[in-house]
PDB file of N, CA and C in Angstrom:
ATOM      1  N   UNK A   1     -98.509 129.384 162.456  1.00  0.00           N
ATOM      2  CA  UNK A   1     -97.291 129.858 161.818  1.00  0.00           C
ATOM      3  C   UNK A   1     -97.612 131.136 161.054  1.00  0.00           C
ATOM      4  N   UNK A   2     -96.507 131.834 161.072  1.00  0.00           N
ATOM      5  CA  UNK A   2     -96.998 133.400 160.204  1.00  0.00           C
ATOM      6  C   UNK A   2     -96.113 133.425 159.356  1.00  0.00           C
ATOM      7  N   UNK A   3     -96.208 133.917 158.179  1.00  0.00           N
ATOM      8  CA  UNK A   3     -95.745 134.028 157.005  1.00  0.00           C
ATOM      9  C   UNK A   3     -95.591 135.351 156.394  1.00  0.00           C
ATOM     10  N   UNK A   4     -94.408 135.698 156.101  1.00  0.00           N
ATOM     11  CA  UNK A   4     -93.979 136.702 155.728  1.00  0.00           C
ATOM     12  C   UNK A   4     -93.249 136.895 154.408  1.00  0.00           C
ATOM     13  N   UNK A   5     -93.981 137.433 152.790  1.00  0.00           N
ATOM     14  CA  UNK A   5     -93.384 137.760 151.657  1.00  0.00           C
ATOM     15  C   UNK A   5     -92.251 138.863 151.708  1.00  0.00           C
ATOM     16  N   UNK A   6     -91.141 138.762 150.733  1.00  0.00           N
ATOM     17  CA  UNK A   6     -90.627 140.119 150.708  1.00  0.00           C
ATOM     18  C   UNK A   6     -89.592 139.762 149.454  1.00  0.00           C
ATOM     19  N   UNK A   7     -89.193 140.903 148.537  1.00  0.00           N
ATOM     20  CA  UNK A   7     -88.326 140.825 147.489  1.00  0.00           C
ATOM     21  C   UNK A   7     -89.387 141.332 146.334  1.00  0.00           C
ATOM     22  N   UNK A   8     -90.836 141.656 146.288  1.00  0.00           N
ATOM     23  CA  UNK A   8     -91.253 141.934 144.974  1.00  0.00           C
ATOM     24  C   UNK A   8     -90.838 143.519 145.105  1.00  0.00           C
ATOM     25  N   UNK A   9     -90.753 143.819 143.896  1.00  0.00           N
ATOM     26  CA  UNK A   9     -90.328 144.727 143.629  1.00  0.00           C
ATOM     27  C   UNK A   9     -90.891 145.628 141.480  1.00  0.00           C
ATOM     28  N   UNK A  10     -90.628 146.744 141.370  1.00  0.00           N
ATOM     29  CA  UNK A  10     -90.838 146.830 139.951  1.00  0.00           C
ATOM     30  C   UNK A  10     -89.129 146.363 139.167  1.00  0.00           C
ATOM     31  N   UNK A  11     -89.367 145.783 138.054  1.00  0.00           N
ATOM     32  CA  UNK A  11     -88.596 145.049 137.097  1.00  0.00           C
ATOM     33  C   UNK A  11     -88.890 145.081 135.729  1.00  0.00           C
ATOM     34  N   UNK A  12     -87.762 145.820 135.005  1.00  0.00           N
ATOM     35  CA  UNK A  12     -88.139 145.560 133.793  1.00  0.00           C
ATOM     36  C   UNK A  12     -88.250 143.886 132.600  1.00  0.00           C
ATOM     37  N   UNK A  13     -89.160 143.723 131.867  1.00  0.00           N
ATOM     38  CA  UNK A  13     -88.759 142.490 131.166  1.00  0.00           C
ATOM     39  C   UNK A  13     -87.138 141.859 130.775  1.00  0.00           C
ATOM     40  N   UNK A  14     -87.375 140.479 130.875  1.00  0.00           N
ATOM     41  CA  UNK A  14     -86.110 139.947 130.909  1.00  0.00           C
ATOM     42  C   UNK A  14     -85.070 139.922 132.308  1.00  0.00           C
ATOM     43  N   UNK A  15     -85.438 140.475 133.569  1.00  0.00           N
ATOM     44  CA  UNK A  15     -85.175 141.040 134.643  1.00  0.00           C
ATOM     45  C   UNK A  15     -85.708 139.846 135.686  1.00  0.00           C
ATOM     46  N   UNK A  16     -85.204 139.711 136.854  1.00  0.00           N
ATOM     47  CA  UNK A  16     -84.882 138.442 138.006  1.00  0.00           C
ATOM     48  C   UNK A  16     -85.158 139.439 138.851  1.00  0.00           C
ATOM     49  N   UNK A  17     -85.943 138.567 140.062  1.00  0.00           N
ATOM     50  CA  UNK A  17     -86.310 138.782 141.131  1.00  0.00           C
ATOM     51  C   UNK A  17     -86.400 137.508 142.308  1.00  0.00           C
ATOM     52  N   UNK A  18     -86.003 137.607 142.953  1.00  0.00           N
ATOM     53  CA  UNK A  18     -85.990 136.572 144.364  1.00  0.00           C
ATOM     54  C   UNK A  18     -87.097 136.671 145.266  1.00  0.00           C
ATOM     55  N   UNK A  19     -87.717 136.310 145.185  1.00  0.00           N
ATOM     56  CA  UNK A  19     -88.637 136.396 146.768  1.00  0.00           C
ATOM     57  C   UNK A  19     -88.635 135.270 147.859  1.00  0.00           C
ATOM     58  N   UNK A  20     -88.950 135.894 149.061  1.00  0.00           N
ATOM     59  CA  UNK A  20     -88.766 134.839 150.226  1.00  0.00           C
ATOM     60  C   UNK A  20     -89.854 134.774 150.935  1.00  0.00           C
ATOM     61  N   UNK A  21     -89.975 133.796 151.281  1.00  0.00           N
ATOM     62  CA  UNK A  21     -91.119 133.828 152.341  1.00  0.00           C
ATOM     63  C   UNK A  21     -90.430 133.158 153.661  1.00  0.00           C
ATOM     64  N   UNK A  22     -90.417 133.943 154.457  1.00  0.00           N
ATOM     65  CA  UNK A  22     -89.925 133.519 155.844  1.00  0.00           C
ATOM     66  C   UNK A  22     -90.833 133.824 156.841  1.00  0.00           C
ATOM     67  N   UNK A  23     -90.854 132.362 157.743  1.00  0.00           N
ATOM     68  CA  UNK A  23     -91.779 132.077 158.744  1.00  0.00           C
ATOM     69  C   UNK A  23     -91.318 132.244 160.471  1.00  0.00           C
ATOM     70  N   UNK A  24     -92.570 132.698 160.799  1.00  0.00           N
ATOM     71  CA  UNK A  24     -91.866 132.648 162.320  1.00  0.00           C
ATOM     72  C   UNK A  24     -93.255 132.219 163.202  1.00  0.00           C
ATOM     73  N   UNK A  25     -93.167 131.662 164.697  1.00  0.00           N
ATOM     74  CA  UNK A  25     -94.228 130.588 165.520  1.00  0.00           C
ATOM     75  C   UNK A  25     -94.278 129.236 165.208  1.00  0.00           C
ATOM     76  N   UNK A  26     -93.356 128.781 163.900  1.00  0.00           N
ATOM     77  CA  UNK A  26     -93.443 127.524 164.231  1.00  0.00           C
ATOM     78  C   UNK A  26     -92.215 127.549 163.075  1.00  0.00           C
ATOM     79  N   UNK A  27     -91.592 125.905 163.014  1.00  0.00           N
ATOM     80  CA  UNK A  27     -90.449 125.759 162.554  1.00  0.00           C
ATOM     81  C   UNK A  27     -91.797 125.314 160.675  1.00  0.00           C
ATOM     82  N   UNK A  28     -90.618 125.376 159.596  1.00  0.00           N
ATOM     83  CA  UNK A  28     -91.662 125.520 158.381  1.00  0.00           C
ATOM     84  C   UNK A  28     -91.224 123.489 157.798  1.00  0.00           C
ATOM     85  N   UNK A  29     -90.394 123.055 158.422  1.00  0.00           N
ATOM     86  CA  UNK A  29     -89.816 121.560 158.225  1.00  0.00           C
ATOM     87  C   UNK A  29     -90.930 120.645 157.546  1.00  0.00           C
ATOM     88  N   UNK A  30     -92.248 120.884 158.553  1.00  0.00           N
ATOM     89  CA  UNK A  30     -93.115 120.124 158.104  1.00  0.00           C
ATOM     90  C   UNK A  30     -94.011 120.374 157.375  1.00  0.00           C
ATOM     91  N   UNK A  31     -94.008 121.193 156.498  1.00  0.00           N
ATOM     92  CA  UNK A  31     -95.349 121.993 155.733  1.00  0.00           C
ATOM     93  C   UNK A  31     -94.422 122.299 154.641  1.00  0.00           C
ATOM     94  N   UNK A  32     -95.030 121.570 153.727  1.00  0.00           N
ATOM     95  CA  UNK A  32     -94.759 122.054 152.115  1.00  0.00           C
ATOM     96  C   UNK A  32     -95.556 123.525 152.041  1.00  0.00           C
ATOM     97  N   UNK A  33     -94.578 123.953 151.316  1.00  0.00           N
ATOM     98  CA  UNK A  33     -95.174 125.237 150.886  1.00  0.00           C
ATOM     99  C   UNK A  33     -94.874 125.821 149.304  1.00  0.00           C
ATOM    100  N   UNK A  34     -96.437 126.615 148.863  1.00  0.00           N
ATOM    101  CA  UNK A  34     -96.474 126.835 147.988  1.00  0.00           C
ATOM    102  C   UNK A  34     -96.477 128.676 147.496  1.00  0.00           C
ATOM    103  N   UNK A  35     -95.892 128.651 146.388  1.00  0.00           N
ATOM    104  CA  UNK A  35     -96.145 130.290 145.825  1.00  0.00           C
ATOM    105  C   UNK A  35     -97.278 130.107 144.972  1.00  0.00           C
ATOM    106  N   UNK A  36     -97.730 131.145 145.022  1.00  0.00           N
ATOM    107  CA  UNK A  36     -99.498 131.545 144.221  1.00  0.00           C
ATOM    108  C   UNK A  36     -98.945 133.454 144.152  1.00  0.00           C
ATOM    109  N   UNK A  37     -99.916 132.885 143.045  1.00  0.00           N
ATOM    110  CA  UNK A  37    -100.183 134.626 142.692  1.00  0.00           C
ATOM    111  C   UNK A  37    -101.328 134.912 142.166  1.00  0.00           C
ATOM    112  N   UNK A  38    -101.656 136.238 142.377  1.00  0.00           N
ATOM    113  CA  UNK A  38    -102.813 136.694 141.826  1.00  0.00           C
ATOM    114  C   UNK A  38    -103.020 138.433 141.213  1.00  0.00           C
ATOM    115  N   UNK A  39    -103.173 138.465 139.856  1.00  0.00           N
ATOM    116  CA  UNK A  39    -103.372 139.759 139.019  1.00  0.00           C
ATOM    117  C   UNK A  39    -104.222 140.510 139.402  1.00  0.00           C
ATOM    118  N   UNK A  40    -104.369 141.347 138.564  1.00  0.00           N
ATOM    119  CA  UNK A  40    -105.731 142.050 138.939  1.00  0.00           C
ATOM    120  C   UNK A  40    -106.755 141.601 137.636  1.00  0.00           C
ATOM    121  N   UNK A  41    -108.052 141.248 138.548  1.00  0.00           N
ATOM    122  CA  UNK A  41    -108.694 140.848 136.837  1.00  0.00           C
ATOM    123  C   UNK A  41    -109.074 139.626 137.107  1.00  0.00           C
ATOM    124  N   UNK A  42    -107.805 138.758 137.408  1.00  0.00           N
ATOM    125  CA  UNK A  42    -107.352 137.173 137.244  1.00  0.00           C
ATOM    126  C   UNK A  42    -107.688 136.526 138.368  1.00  0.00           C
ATOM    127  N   UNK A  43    -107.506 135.160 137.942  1.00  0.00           N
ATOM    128  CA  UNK A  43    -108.137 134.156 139.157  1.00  0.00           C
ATOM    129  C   UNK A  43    -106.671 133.554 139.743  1.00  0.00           C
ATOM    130  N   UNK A  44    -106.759 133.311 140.827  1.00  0.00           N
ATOM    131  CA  UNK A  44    -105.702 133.108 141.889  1.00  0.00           C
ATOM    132  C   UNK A  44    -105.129 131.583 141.206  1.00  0.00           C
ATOM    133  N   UNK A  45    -103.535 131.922 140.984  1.00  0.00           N
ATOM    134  CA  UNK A  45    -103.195 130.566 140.361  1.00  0.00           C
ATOM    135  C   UNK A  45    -101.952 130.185 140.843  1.00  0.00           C
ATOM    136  N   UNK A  46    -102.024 128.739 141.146  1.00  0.00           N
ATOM    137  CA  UNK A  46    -100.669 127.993 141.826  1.00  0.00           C
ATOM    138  C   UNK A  46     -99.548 128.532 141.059  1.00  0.00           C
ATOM    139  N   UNK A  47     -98.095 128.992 141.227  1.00  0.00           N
ATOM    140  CA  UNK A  47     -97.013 129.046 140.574  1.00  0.00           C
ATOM    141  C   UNK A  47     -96.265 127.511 141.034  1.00  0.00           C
ATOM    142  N   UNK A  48     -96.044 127.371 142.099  1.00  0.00           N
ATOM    143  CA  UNK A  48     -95.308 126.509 142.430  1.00  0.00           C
ATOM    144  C   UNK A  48     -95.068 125.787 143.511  1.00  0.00           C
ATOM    145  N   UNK A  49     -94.624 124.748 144.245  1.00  0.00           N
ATOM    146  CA  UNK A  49     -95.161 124.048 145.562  1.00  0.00           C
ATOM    147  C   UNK A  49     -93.610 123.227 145.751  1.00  0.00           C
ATOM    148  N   UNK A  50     -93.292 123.203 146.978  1.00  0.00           N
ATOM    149  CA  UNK A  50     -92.161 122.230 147.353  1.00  0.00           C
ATOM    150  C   UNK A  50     -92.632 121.498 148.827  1.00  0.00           C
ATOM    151  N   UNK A  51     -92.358 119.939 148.712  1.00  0.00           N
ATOM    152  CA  UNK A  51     -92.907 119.479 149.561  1.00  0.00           C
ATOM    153  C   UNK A  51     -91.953 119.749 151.289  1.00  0.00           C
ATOM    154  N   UNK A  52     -92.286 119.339 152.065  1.00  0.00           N
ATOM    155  CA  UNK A  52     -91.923 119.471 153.186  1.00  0.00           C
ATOM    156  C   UNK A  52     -89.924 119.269 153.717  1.00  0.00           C
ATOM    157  N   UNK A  53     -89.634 118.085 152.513  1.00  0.00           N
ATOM    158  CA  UNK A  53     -88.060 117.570 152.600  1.00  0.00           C
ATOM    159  C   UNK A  53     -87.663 118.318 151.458  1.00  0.00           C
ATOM    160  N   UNK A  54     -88.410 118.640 151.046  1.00  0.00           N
ATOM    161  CA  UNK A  54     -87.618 119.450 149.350  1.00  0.00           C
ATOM    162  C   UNK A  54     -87.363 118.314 148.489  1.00  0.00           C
ATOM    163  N   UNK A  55     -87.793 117.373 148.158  1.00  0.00           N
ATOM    164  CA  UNK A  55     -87.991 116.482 147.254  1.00  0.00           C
ATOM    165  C   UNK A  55     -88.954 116.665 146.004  1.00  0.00           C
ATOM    166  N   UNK A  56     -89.823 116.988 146.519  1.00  0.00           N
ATOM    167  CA  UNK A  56     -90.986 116.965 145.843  1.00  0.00           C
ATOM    168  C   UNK A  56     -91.021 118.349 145.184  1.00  0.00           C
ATOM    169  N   UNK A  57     -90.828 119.212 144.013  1.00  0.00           N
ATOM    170  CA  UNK A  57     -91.521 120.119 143.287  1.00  0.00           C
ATOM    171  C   UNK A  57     -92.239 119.870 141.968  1.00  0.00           C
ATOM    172  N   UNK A  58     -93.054 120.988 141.821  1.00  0.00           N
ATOM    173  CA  UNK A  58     -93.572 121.312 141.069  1.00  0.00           C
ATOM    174  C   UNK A  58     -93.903 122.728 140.420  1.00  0.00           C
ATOM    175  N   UNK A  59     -94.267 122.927 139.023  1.00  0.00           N
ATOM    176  CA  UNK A  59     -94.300 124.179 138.667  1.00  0.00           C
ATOM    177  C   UNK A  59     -95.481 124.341 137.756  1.00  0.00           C
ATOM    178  N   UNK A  60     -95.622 125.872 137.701  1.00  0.00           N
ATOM    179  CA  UNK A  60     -96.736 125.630 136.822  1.00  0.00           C
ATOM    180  C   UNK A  60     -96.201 126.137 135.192  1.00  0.00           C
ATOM    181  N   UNK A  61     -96.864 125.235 134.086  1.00  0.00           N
ATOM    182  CA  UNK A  61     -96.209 125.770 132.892  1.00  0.00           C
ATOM    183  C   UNK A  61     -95.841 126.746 132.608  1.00  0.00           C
ATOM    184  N   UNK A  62     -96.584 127.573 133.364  1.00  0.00           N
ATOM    185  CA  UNK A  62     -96.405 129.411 132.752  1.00  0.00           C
ATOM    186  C   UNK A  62     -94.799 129.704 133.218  1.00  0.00           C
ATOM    187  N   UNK A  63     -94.568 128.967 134.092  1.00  0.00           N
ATOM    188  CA  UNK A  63     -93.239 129.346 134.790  1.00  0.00           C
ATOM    189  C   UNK A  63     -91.993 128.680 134.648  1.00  0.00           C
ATOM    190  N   UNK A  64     -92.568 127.463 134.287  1.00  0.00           N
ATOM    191  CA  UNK A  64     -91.016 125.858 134.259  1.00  0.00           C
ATOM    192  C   UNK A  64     -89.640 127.151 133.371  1.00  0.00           C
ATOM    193  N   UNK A  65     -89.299 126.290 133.563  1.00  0.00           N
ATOM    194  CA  UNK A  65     -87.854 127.393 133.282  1.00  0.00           C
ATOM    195  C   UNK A  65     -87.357 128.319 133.177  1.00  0.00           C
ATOM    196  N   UNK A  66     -88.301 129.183 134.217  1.00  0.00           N
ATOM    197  CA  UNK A  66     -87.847 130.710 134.598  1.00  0.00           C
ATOM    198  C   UNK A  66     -87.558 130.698 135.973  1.00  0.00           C
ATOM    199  N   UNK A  67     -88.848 130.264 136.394  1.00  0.00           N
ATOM    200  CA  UNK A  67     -88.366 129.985 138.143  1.00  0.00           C
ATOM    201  C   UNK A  67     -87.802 129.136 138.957  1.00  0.00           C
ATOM    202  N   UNK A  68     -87.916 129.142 140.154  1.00  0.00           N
ATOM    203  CA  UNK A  68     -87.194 128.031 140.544  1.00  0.00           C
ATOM    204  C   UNK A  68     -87.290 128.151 142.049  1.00  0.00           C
ATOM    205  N   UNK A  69     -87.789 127.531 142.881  1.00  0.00           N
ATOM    206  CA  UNK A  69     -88.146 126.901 143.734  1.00  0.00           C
ATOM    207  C   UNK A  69     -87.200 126.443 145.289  1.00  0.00           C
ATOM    208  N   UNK A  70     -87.021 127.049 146.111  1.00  0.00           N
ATOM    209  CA  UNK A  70     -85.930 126.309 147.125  1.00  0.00           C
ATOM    210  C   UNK A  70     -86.167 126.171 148.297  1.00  0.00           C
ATOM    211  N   UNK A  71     -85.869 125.857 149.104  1.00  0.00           N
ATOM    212  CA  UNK A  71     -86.021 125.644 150.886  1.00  0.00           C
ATOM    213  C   UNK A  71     -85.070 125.386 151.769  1.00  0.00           C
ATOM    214  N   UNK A  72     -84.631 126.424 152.796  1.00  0.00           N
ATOM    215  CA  UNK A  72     -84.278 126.407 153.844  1.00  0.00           C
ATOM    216  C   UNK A  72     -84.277 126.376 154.660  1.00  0.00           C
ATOM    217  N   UNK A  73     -84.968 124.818 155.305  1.00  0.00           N
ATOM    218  CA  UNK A  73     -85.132 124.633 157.024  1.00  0.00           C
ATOM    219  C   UNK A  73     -84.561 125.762 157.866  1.00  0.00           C
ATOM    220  N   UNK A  74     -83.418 124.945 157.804  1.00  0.00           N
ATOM    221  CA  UNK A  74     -82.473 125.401 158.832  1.00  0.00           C
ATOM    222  C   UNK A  74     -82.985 127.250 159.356  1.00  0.00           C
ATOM    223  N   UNK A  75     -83.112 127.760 158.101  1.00  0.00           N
ATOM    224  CA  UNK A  75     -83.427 129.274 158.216  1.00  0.00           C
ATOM    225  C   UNK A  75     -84.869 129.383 158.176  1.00  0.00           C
ATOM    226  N   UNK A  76     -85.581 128.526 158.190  1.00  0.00           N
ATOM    227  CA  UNK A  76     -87.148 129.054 157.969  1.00  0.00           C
ATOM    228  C   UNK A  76     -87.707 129.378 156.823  1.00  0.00           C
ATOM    229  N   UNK A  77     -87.464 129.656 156.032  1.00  0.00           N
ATOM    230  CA  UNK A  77     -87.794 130.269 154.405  1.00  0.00           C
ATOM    231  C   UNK A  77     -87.640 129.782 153.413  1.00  0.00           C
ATOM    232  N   UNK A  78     -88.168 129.673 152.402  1.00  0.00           N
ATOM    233  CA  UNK A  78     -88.562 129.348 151.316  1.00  0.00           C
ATOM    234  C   UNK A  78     -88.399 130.419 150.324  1.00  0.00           C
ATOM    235  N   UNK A  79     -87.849 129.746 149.128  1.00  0.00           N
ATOM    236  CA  UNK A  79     -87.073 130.903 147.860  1.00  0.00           C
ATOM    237  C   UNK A  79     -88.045 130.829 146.922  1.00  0.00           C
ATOM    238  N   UNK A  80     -88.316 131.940 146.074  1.00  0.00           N
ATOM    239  CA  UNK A  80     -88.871 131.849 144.752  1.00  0.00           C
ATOM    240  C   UNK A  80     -87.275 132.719 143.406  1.00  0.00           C
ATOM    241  N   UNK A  81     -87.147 131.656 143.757  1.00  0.00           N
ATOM    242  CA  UNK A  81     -86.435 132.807 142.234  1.00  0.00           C
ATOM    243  C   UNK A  81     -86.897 133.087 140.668  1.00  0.00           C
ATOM    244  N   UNK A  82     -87.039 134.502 140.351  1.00  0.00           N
ATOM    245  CA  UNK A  82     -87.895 134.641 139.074  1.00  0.00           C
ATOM    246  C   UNK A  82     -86.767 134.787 137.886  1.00  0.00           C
ATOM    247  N   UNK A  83     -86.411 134.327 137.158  1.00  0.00           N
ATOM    248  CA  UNK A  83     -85.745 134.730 136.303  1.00  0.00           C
ATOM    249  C   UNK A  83     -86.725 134.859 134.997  1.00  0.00           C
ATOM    250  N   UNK A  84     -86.170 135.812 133.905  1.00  0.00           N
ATOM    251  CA  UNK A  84     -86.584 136.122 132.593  1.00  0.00           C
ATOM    252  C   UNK A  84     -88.264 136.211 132.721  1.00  0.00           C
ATOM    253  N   UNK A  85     -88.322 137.468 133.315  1.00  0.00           N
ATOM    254  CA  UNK A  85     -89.516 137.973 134.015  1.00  0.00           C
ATOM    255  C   UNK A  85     -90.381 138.586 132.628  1.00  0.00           C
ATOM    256  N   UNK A  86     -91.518 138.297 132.642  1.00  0.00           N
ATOM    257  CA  UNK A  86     -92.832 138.953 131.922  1.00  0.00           C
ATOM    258  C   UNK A  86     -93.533 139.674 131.925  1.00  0.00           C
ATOM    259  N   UNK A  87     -93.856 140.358 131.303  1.00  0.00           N
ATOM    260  CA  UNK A  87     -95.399 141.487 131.705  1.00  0.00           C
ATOM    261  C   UNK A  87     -96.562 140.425 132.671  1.00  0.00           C
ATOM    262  N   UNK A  88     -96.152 139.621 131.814  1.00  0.00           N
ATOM    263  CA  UNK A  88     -97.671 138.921 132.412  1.00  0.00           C
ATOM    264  C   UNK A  88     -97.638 138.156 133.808  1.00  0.00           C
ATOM    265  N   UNK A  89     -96.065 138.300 134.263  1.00  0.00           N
ATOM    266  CA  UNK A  89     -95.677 137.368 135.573  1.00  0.00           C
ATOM    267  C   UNK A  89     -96.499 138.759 136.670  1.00  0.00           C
ATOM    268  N   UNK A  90     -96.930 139.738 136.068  1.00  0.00           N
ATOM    269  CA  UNK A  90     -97.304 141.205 137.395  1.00  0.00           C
ATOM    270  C   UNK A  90     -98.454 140.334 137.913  1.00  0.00           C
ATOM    271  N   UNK A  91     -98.010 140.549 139.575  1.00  0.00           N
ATOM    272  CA  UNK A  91     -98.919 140.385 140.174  1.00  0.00           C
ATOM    273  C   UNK A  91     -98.438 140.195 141.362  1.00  0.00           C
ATOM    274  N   UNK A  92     -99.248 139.898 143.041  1.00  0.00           N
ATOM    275  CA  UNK A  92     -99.176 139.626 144.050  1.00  0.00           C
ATOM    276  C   UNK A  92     -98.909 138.000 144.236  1.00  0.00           C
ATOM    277  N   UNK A  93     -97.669 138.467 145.168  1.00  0.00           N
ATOM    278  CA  UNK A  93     -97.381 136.591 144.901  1.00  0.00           C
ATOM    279  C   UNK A  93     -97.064 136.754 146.682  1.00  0.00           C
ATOM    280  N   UNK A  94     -98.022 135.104 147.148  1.00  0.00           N
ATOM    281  CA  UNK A  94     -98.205 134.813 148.517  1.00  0.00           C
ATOM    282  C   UNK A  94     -97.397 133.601 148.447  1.00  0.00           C
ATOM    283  N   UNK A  95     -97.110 133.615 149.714  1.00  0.00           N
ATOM    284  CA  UNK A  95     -96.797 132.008 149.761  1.00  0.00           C
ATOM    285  C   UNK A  95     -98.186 131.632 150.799  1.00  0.00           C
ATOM    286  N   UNK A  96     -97.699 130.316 151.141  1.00  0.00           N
ATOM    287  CA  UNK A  96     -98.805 129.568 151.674  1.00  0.00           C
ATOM    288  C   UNK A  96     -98.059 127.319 152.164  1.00  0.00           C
ATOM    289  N   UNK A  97     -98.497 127.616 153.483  1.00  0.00           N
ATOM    290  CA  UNK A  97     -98.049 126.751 154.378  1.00  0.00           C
ATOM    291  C   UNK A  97     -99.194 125.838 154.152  1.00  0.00           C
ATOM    292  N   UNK A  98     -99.124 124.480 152.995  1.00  0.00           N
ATOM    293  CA  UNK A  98     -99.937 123.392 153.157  1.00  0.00           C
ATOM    294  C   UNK A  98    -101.509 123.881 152.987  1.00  0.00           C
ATOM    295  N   UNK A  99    -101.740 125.130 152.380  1.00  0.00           N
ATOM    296  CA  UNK A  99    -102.044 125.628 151.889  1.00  0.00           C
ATOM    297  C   UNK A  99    -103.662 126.199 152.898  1.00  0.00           C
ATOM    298  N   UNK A 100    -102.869 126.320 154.138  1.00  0.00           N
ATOM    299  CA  UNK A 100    -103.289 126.670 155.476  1.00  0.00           C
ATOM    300  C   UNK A 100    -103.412 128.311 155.793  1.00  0.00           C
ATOM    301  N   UNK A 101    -102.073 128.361 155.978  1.00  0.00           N
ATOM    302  CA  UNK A 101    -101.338 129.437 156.587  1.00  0.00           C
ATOM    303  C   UNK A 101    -100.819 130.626 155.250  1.00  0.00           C
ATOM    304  N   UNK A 102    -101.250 131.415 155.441  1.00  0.00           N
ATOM    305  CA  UNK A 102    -100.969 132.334 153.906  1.00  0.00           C
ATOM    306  C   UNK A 102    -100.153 133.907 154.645  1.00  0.00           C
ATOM    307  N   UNK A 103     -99.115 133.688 153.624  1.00  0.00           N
ATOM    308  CA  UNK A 103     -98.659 135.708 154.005  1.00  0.00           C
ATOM    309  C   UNK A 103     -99.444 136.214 153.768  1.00  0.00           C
ATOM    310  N   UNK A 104     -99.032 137.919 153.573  1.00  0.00           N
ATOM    311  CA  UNK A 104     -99.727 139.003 153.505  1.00  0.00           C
ATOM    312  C   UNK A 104     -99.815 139.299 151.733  1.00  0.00           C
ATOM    313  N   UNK A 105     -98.652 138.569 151.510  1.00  0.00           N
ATOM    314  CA  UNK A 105     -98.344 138.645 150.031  1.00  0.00           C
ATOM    315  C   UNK A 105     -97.436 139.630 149.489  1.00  0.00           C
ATOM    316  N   UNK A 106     -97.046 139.762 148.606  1.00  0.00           N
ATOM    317  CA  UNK A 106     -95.822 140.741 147.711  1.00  0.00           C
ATOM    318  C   UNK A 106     -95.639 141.402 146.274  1.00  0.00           C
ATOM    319  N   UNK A 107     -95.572 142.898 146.365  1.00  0.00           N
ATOM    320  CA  UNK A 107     -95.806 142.827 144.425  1.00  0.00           C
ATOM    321  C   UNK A 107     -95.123 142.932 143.721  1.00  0.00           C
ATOM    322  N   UNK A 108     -95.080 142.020 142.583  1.00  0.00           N
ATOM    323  CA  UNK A 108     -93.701 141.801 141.433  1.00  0.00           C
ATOM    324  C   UNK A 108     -94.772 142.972 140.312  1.00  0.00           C
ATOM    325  N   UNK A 109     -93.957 143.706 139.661  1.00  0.00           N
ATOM    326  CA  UNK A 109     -94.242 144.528 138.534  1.00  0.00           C
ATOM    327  C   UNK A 109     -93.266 144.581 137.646  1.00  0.00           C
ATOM    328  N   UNK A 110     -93.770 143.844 136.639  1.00  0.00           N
ATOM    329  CA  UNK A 110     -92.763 143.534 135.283  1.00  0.00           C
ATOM    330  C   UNK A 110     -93.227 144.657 134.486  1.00  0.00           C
ATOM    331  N   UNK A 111     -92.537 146.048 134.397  1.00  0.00           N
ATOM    332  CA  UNK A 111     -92.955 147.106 133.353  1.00  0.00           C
ATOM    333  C   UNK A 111     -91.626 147.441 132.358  1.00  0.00           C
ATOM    334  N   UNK A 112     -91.860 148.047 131.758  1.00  0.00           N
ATOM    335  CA  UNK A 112     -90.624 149.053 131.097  1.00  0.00           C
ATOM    336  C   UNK A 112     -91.316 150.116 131.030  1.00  0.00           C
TER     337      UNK A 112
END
């Protein structure tokens, strides 16, 4: 399966961003998938994971009630939505298929 990021973009603080990861070679139904990111500097850290039916999430503290997490079989892709964005949210954010299959990744830049 191949995996494809897109939606980072530069953003000032307090500022929302969407990202998607949409897949193509195989349907994404059965593979939970997770967002990760990684700074510069910093060590590569889980943001967030939804299991295969969309039942199952999780987040990581840095993020619980900013982001938010979604999945669309039907369409292949998987949502990150960023709301009330940080300096410190900058960085390359991948998704990742069962933690197999990885995009190319995407860059969010929280500046003013």
């Amino acid at each position: 399966v191949q995996l494809v990021e897109s939606g980072g973009a530069l953003v000032q603080p307090g500022g929302s961003l969407r990202l998607s990861c949409a897949a193509s070679g195989s349907s994404l139904d059965h593979y939970a998938i997770g967002w990760f990111r990684q700074a510069p500097g910093k060590e590569h850290e889980g943001v967030s994971c939804i299991s295969s039916s969309g039942a199952s999430i999780n987040y990581a503290d840095s993020v619980k009630g900013r982001f938010t997490i979604s999945r669309d079989n039907a369409k292949n892709t998987v949502t990150l939505q960023m709301n009330s964005l940080k300096p410190e949210d900058t960085a390359v954010y991948y998704c990742a298929a069962d933690n197999t299959y990885w995009g190319q990744g995407t860059q969010v830049t929280v500046s003013s």
